[in-house]
N, C-alpha and C. Protein backbone atom coordinates (compact mmCIF):
# COMPACT_ATOMS: atom_id res chain seq x y z
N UNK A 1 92.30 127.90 104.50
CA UNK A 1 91.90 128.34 103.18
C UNK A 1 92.64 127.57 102.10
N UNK A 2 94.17 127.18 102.18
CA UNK A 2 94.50 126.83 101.32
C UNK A 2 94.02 125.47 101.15
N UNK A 3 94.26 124.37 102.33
CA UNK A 3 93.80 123.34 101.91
C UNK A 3 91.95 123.08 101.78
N UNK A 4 91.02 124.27 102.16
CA UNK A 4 90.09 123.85 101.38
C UNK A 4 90.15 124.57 99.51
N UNK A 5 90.87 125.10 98.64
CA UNK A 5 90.96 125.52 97.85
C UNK A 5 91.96 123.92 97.09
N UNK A 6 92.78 123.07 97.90
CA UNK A 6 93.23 122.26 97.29
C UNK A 6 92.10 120.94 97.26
N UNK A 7 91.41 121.13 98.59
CA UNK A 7 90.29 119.85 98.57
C UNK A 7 89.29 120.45 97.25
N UNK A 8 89.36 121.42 96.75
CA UNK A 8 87.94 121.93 95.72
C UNK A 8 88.99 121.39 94.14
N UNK A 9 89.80 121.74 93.87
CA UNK A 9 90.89 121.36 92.86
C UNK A 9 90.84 119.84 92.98
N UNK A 10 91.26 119.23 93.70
CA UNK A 10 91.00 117.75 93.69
C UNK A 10 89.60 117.48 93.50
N UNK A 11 88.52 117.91 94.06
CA UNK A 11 87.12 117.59 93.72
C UNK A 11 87.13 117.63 92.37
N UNK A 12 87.20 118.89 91.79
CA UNK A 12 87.23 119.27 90.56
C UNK A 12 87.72 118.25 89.43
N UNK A 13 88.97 117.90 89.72
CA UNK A 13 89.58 117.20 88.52
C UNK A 13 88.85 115.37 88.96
N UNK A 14 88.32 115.11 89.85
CA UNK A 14 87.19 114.14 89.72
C UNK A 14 86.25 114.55 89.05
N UNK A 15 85.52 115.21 89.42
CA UNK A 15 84.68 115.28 88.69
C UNK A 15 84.53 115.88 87.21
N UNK A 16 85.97 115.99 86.82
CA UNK A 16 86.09 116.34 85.15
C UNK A 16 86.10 114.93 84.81
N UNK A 17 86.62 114.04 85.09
CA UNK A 17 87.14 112.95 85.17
C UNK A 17 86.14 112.01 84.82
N UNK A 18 85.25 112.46 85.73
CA UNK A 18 83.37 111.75 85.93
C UNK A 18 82.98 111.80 84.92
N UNK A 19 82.94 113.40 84.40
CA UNK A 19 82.30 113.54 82.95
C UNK A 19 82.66 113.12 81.83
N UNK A 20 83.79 112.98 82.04
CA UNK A 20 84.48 112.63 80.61
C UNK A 20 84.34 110.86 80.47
N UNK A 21 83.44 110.59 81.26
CA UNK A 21 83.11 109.06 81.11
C UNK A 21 84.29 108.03 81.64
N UNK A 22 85.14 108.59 82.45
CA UNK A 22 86.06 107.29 83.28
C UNK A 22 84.81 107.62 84.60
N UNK A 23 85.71 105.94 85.21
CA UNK A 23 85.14 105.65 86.33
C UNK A 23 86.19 105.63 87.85
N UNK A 24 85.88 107.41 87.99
CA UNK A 24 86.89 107.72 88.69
C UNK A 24 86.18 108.27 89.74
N UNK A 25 86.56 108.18 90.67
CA UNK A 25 86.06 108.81 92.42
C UNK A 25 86.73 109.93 92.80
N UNK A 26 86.11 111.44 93.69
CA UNK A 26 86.16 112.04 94.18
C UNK A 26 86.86 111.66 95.46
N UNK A 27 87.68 112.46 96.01
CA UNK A 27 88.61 111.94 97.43
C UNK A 27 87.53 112.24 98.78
N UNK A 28 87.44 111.51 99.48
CA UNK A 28 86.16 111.92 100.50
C UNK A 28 87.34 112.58 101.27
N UNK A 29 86.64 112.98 102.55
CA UNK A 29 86.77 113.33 104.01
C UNK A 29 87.96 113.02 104.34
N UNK A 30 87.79 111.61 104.55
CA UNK A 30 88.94 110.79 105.23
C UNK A 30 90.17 110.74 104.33
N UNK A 31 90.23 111.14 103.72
CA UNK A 31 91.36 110.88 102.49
C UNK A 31 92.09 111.74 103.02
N UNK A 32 91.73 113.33 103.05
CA UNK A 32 92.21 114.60 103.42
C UNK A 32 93.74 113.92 104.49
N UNK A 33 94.14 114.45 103.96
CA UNK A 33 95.85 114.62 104.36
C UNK A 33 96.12 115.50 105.99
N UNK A 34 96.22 114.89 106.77
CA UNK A 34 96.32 115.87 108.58
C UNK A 34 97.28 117.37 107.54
N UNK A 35 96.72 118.63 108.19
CA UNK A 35 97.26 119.50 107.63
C UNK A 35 98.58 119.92 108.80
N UNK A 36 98.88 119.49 109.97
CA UNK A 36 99.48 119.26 110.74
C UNK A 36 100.88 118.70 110.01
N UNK A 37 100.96 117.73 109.43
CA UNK A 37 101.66 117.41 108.75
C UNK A 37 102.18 117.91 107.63
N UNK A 38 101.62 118.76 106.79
CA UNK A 38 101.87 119.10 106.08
C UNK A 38 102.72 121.06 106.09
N UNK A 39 103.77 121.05 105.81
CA UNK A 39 104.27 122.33 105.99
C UNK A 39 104.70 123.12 104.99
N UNK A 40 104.98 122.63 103.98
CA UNK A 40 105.42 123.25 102.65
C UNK A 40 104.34 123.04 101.82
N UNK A 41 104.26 124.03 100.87
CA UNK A 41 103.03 123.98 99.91
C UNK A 41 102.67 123.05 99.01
N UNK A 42 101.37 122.63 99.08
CA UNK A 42 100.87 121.60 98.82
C UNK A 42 101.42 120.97 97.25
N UNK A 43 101.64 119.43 97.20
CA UNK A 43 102.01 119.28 96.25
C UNK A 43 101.26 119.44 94.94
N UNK A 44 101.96 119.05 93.86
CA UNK A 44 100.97 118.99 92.54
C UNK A 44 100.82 117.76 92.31
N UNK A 45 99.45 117.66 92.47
CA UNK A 45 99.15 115.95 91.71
C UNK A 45 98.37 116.47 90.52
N UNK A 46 99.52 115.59 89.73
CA UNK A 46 99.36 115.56 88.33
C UNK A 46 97.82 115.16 87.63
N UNK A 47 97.41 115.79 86.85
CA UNK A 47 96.38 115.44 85.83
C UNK A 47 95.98 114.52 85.30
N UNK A 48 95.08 113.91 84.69
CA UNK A 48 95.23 112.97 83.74
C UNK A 48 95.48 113.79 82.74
N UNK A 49 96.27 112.89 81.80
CA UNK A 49 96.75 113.38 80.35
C UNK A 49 96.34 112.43 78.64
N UNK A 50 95.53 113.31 78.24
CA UNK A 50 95.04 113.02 77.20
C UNK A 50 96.25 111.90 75.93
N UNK A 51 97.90 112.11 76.56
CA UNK A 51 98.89 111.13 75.74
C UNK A 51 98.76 109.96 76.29
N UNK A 52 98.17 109.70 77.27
CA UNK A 52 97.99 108.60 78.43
C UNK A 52 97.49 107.74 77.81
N UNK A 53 97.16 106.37 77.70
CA UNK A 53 96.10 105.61 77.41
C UNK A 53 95.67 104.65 78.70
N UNK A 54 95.10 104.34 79.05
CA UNK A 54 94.55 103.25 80.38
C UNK A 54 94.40 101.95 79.63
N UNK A 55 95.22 100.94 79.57
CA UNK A 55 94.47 99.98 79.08
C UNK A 55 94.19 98.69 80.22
N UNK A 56 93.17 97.89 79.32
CA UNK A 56 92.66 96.68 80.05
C UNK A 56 93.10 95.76 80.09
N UNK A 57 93.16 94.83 80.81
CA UNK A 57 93.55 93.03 80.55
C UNK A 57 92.84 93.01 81.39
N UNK A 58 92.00 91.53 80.66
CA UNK A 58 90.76 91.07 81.76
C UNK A 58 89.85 92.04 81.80
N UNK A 59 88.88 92.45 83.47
CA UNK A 59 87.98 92.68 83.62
C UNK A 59 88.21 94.10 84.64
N UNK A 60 89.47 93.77 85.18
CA UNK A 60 89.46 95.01 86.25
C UNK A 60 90.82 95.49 86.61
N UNK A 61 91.85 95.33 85.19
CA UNK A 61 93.22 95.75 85.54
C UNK A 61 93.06 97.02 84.81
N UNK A 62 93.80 97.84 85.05
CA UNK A 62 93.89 99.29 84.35
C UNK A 62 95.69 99.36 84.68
N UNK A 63 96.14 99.85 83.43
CA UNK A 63 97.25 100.14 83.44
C UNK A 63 97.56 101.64 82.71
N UNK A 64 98.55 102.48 83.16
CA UNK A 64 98.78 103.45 82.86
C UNK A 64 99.96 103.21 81.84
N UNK A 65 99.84 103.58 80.19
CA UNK A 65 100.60 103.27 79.12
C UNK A 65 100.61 104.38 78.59
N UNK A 66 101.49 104.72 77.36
CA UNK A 66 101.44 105.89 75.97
C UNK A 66 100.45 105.19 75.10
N UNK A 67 100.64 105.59 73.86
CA UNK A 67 99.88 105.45 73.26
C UNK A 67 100.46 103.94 72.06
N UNK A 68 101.55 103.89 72.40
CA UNK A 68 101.82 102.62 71.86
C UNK A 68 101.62 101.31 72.70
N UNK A 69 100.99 101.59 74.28
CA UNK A 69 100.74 100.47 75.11
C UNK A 69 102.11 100.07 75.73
N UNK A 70 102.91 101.31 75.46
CA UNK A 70 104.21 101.06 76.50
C UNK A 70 104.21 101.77 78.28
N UNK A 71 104.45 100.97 78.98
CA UNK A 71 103.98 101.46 80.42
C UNK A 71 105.82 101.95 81.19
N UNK A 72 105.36 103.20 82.14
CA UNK A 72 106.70 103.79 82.50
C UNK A 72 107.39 104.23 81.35
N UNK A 73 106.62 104.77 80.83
CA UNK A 73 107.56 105.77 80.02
C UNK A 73 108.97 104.89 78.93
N UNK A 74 108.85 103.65 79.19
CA UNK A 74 109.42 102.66 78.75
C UNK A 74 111.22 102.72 79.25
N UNK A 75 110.71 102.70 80.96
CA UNK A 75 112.01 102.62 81.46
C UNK A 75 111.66 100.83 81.92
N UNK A 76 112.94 100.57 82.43
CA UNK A 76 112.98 99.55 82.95
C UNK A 76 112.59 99.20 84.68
N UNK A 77 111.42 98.44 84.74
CA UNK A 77 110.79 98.39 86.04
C UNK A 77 111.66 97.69 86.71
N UNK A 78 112.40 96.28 86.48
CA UNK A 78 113.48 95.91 87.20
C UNK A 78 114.66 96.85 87.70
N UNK A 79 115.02 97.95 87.20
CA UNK A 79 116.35 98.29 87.13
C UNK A 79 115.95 99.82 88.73
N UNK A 80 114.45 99.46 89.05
CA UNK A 80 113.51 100.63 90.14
C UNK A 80 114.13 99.52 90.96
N UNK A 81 113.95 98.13 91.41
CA UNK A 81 114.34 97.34 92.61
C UNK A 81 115.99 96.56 92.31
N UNK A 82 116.51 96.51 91.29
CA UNK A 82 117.93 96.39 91.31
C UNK A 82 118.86 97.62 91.38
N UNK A 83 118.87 98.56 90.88
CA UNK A 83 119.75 99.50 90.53
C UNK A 83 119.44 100.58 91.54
N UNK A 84 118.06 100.90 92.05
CA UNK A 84 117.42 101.98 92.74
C UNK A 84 117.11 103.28 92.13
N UNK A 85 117.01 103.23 90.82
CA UNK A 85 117.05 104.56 89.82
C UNK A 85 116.34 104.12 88.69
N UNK A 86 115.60 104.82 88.07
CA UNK A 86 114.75 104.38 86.31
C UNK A 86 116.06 104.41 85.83
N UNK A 87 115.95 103.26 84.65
CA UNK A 87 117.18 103.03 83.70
C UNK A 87 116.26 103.13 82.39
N UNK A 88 116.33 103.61 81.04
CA UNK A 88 115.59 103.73 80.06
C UNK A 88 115.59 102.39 79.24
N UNK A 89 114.74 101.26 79.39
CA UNK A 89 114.68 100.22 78.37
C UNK A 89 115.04 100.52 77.01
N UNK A 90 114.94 98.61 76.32
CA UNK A 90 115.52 98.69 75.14
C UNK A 90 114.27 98.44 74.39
N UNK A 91 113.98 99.16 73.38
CA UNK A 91 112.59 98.30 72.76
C UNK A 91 112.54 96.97 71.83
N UNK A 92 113.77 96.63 72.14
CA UNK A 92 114.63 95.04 71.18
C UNK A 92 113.86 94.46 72.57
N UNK A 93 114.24 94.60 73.63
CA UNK A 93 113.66 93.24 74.65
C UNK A 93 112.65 94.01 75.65
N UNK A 94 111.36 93.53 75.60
CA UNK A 94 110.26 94.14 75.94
C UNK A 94 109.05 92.36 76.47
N UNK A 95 108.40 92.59 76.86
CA UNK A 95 107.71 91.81 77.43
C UNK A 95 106.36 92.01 77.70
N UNK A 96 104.98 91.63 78.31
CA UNK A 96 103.80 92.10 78.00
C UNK A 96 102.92 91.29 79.23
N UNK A 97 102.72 92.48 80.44
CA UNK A 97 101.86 91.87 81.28
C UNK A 97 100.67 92.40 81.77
N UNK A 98 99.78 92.13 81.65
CA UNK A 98 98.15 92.55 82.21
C UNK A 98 98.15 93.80 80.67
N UNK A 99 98.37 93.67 79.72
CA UNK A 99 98.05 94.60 78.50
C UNK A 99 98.61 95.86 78.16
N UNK A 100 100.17 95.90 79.18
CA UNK A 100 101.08 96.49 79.15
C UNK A 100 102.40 95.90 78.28
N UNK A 101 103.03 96.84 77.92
CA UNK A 101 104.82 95.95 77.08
C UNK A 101 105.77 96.52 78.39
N UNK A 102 106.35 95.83 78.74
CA UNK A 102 107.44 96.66 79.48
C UNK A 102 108.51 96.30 78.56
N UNK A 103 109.69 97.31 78.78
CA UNK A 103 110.59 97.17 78.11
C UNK A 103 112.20 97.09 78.74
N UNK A 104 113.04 96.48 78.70
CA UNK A 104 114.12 96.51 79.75
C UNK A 104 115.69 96.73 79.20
N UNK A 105 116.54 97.28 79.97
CA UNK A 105 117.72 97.85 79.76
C UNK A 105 118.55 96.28 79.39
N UNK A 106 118.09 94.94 79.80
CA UNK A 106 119.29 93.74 79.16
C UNK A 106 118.19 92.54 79.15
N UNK A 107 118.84 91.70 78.82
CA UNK A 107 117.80 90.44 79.02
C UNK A 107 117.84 89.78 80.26
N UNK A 108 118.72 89.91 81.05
CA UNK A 108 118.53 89.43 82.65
C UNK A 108 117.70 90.01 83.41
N UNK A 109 117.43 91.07 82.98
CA UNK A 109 116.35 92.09 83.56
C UNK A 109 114.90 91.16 83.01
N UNK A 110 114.65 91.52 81.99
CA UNK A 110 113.87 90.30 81.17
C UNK A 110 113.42 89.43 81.48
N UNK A 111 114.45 88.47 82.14
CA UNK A 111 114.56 86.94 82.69
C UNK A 111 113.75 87.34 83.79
N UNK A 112 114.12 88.49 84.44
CA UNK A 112 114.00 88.16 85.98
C UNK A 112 112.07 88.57 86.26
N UNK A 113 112.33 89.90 85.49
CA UNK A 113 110.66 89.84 85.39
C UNK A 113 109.55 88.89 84.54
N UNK A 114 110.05 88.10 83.58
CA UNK A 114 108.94 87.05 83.13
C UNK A 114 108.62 86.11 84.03
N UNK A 115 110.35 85.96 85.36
CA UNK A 115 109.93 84.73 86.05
C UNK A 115 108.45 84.91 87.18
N UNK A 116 108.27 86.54 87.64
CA UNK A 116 107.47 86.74 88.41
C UNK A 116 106.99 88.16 88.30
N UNK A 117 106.12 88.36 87.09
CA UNK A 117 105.61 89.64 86.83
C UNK A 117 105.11 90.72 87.79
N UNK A 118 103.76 89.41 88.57
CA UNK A 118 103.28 90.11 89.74
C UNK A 118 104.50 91.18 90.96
N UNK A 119 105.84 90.46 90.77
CA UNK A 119 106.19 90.80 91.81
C UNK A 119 107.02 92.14 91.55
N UNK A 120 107.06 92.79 90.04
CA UNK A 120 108.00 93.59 89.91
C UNK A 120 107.03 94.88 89.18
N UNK A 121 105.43 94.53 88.73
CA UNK A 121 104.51 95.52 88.41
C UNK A 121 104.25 96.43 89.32
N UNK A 122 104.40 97.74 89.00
CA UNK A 122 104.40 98.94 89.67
C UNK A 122 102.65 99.04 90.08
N UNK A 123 102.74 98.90 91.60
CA UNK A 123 101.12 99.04 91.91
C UNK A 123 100.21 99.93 91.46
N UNK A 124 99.04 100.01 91.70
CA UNK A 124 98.40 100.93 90.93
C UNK A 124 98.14 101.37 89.23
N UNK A 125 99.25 100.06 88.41
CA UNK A 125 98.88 100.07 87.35
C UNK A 125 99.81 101.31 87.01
N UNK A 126 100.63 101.56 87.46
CA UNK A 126 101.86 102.92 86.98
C UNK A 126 101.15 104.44 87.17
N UNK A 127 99.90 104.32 87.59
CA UNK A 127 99.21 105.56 87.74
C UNK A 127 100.35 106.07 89.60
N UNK A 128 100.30 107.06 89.36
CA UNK A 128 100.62 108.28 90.63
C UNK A 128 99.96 107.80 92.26
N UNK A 129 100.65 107.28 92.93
CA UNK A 129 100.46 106.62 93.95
C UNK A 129 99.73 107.49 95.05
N UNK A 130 100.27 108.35 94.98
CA UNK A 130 99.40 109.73 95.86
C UNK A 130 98.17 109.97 95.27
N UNK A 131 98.04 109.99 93.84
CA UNK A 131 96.71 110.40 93.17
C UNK A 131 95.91 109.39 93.85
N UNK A 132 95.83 108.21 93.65
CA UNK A 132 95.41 107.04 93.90
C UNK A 132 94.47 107.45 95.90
N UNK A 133 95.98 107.74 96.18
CA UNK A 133 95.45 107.93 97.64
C UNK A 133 94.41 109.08 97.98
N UNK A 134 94.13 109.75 97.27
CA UNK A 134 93.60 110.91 96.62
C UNK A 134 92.43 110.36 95.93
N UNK A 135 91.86 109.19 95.16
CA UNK A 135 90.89 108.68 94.87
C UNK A 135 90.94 109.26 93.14
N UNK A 136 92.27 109.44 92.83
CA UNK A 136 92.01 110.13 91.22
C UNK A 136 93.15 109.40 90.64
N UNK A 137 92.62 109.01 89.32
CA UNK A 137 93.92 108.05 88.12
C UNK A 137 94.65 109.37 87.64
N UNK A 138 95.86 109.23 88.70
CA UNK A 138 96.66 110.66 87.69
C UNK A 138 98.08 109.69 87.20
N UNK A 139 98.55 110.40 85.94
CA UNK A 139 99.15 110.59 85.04
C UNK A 139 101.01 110.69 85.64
N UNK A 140 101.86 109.91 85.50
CA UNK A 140 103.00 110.82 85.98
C UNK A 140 103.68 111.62 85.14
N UNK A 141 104.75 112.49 85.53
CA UNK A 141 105.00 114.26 84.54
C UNK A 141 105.29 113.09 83.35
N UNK A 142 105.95 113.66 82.34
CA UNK A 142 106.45 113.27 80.94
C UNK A 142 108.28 113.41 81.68
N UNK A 143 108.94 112.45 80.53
CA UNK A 143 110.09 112.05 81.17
C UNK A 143 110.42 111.26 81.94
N UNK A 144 111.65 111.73 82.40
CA UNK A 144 112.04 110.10 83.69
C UNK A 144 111.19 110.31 84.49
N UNK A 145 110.68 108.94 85.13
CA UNK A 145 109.64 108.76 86.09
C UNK A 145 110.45 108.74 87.36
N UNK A 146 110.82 109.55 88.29
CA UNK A 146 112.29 109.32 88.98
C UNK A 146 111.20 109.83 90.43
N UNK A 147 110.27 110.08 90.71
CA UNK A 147 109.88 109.86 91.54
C UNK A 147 108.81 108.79 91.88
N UNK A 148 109.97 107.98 93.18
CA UNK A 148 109.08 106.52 93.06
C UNK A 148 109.54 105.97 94.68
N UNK A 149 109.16 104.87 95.04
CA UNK A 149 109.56 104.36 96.56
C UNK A 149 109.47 102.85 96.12
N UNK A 150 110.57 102.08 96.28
CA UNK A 150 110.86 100.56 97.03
C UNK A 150 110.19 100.53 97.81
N UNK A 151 109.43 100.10 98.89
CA UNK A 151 108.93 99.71 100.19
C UNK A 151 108.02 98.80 99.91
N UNK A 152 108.55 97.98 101.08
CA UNK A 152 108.06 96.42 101.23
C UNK A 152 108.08 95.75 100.26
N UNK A 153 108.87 95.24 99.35
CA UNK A 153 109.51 94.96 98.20
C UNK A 153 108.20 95.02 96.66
N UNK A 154 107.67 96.49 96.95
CA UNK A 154 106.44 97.07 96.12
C UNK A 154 107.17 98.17 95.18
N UNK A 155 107.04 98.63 94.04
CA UNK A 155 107.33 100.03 93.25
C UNK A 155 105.82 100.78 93.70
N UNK A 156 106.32 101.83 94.10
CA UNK A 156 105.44 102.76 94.44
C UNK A 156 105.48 104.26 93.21
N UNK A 157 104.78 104.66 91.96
CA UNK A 157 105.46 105.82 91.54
C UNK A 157 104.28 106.82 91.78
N UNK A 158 105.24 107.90 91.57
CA UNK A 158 104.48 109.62 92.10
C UNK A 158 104.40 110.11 90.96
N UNK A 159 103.72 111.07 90.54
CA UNK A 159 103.93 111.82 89.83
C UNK A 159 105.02 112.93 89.76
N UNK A 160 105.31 113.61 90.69
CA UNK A 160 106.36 114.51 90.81
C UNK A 160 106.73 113.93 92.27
N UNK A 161 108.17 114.89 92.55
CA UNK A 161 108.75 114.87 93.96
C UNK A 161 107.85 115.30 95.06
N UNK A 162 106.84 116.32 94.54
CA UNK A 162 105.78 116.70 95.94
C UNK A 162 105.21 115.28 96.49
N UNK A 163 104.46 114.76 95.53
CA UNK A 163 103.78 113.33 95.22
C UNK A 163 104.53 112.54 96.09
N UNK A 164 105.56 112.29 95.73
CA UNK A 164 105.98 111.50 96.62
C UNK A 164 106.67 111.83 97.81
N UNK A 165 106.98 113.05 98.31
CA UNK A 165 107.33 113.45 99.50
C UNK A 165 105.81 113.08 100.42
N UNK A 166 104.79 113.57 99.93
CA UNK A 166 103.20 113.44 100.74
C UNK A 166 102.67 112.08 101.01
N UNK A 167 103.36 111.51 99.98
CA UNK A 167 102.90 110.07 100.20
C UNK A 167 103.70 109.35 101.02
N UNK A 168 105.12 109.81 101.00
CA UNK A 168 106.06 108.88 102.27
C UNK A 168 105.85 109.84 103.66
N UNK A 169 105.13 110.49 103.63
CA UNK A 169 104.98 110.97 104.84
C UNK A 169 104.55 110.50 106.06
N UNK A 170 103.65 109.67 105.79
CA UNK A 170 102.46 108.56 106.09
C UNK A 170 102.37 107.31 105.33
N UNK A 171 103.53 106.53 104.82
CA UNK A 171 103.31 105.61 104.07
C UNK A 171 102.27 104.25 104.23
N UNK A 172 101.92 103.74 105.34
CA UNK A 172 101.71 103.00 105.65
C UNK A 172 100.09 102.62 105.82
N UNK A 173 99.68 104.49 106.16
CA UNK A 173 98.14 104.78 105.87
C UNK A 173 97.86 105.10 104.39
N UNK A 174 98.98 106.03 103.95
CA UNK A 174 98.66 106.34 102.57
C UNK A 174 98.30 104.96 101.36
N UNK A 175 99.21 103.73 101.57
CA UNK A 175 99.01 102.73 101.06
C UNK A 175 97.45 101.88 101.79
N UNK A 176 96.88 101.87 102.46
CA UNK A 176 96.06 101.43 103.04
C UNK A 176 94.74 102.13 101.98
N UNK A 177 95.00 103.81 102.10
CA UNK A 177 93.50 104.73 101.50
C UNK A 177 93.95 104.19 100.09
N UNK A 178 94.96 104.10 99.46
CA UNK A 178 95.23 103.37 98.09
C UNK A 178 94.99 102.42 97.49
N UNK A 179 94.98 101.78 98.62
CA UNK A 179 94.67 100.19 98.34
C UNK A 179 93.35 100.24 97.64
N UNK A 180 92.60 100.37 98.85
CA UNK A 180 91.03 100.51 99.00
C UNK A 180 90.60 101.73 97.95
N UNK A 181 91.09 102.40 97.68
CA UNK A 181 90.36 103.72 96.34
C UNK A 181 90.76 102.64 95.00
N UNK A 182 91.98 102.17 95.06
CA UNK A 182 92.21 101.56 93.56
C UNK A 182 90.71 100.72 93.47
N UNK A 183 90.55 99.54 94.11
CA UNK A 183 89.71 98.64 94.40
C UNK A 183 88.55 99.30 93.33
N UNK A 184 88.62 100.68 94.06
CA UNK A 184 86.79 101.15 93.34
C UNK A 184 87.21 101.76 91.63
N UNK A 185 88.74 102.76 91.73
CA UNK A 185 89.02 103.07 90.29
C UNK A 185 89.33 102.06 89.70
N UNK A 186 89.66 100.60 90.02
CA UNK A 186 90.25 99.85 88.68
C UNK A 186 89.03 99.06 88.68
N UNK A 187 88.02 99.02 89.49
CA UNK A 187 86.53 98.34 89.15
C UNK A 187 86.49 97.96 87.92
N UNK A 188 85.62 97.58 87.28
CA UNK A 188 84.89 96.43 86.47
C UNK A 188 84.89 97.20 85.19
C-alpha cells in the first residue's frame, strides 16, 4: 500500500509538471525502486519549486538555477570534489557554463573549473539525482545543498538525505535509469 500510494504521488507531481507545460516524464514500471530494499520510510523527493528557474544553453542543456541564473545555491562546485563538503562561493569570482554562473570560495577554485567545466558540472544540470531516476526535474531543499555523492569522479546532488540514501543504495543502476530519463527530460 505504501509504495503504491508513493508510485501515485510521483505520478502525480509528473503529471502536474505535464500540465504546467515542462517537458517532464512520469516514472514507469521499471523505475520503481525493489521494495525489498527499501526499509525505512520512503524518502521525500523534492518538488519542483516555482524560485527555481531551468535555464537553457544551446538546444538540450537544462540547468537547475535561482532566479538570478546562479546554480547550487551559489556554493562552490569545486570545493564538492576538493574539500568533500559545499563551501558557500564568492559572488566577486563566479564563472558561466552551459547558462549557469557558478560561483567559487577563491580563484584557484576558479582556475581549476574554467580549465575543465565538463568535468566538475554537477550531472543532471543540479536537478535531484534520485528525482531524475524517478523520471521528474526536482528541485533541491533551499539552503546548503549538503546532500550529494563523489562517485566516479561525477557530483551527484539529492535533494534531501532520503534522496540520497535511495539513490546510493543501488548506485550504479540508479545512475544508468538517470542517465537514460535525463536524455528524454533535458530533450530538445
Amino acid at each position: 500500500m505504501k509504495r503504491l500510494l508513493y508510485s501515485l504521488t510521483t505520478a502525480c507531481v509528473a503529471a502536474v509538471m505535464i500540465l504546467a507545460g515542462n517537458s517532464t516524464v512520469g516514472a514507469s514500471d521499471k523505475q520503481a525502486l525493489d521494495p525489498a530494499q527499501n526499509t525505512e520510510k520512503e524518502p521525500d523527493i523534492p518538488t519542483p519549486d516555482d524560485s527555481q528557474k531551468v535555464a537553457k544553453s544551446g538546444s538540450t542543456t537544462k540547468v537547475n538555477v535561482d532566479s538570478q541564473g546562479v546554480i547550487l545555491t551559489g556554493y562552490d562546485v569545486i570545493a564538492y570534489f576538493k574539500q568533500g563538503k559545499p563551501v558557500k562561493g564568492n559572488p566577486a569570482i563566479e564563472s558561466t557554463y552551459q547558462g549557469a554562473t557558478y560561483l567559487f570560495a577563491s580563484s584557484v577554485d576558479k582556475a581549476d573549473f574554467d580549465k575543465d567545466p565538463a568535468k566538475y558540472a554537477p550531472q543532471y544540470g543540479a536537478f535531484c539525482s534520485y528525482g531524475v531516476t524517478m523520471g521528474v526535474l526536482a528541485s533541491l531543499e533551499e539552503g546548503r545543498p549538503e546532500a550529494f555523492a563523489v562517485y566516479k569522479g561525477k557530483l551527484y546532488l539529492c535533494g534531501n538525505q532520503g534522496a540520497l540514501k535511495e539513490f546510493k543504495t543501488n548506485i550504479d543502476s540508479n545512475i544508468e535509469k538517470a542517465d537514460a530519463n535525463w536524455r528524454l527530460l533535458a530533450g530538445p
